[in-house]
Protein backbone atom coordinates (compact mmCIF):
# COMPACT_ATOMS: atom_id res chain seq x y z
CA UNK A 1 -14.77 6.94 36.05
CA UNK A 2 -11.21 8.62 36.38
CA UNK A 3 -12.65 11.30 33.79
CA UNK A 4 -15.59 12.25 35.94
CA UNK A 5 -13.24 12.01 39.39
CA UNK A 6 -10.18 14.47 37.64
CA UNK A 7 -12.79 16.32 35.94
CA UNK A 8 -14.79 16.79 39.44
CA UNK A 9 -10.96 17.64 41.36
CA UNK A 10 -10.92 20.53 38.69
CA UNK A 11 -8.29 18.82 36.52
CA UNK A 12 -8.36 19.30 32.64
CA UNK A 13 -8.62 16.08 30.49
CA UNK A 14 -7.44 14.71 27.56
CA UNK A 15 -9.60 12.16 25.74
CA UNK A 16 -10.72 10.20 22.58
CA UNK A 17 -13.67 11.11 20.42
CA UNK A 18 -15.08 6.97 21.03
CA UNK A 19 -17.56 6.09 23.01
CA UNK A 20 -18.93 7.27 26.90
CA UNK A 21 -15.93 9.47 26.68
CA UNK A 22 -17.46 12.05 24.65
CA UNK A 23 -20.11 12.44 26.98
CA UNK A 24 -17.98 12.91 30.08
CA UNK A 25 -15.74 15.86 27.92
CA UNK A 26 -16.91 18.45 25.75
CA UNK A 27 -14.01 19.52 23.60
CA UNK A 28 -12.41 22.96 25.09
CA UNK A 29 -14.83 23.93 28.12
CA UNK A 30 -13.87 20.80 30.33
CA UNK A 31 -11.20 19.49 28.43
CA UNK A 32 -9.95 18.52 24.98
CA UNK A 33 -10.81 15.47 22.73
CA UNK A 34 -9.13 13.58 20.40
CA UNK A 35 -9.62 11.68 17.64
CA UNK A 36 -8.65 7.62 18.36
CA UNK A 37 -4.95 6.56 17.10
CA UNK A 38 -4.25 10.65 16.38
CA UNK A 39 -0.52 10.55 17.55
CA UNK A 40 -0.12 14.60 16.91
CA UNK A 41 -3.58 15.68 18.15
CA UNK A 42 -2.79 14.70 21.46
CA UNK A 43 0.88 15.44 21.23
CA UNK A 44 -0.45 19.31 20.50
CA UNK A 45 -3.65 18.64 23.55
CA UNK A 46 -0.64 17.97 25.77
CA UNK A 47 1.58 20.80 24.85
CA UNK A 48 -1.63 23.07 25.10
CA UNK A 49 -2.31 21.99 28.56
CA UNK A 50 1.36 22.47 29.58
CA UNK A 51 2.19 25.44 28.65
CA UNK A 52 -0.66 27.73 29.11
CA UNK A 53 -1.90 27.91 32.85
CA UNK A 54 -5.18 29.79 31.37
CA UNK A 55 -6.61 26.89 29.74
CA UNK A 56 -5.52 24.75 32.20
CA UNK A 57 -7.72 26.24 35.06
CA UNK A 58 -10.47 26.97 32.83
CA UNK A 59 -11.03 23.67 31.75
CA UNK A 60 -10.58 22.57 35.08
CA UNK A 61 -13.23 24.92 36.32
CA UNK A 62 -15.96 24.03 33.94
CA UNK A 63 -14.93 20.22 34.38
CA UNK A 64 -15.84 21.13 38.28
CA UNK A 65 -19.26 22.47 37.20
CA UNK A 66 -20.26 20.10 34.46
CA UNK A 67 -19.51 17.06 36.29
CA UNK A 68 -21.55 18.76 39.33
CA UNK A 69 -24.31 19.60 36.45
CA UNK A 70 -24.91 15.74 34.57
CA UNK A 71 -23.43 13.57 36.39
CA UNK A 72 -24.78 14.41 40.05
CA UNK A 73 -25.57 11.81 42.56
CA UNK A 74 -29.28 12.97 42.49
CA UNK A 75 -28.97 13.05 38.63
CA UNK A 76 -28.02 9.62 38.61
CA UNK A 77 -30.39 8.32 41.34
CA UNK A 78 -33.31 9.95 39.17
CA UNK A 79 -31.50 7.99 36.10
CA UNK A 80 -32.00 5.13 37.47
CA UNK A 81 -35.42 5.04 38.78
CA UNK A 82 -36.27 6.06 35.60
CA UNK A 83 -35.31 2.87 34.10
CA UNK A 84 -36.58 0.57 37.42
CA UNK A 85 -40.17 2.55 36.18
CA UNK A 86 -39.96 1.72 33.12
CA UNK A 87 -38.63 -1.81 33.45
CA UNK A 88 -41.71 -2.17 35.74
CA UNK A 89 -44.40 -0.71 33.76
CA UNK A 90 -42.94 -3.52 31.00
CA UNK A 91 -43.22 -5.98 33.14
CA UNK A 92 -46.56 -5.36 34.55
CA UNK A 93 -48.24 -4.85 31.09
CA UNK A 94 -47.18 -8.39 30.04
């Protein structure tokens, strides 16, 4: 969750190429990923986000929009009932 609340505050991320994470970052448009127990690929996605303000605000701007995009509330609401219908539909054909 802190991914899609610092992505949605416009604020670049740094995370590992495992799991949900991937879906809440896409590697250089909302922020950068890294692959698990790689000491000097985040060392560098640090230094990258420190020193240049340009990357920095873009990433931060497309975090804004693609957390707005796929991860909306009515995005999730509509997730959801998907699966209730589904579950349902299951449990009425048994």
């Amino acid at each position: 969750m802190s991914l899609l609340q610092a992505s949605a505050s416009e604020v670049p991320v740094i995370g590992t190429k495992i799991g949900g994470i991937q879906e809440a970052i896409i590697d250089e448009y909302n922020g950068l990923l890294v692959s698990v127990g790689d000491k000097e690929g985040l060392k560098k996605a640090i230094e990258t986000l420190v020193t240049n303000r340009h990357v920095r605000k873009e990433l931060g701007l497309n975090g804004r929009v693609y957390i707005k995009k796929k991860f909306s509330i009515e995005r999730m609401v509509d997730g959801n009932l998907e699966i209730y219908q589904k579950v349902m539909s299951n449990y009425r054909a048994s």
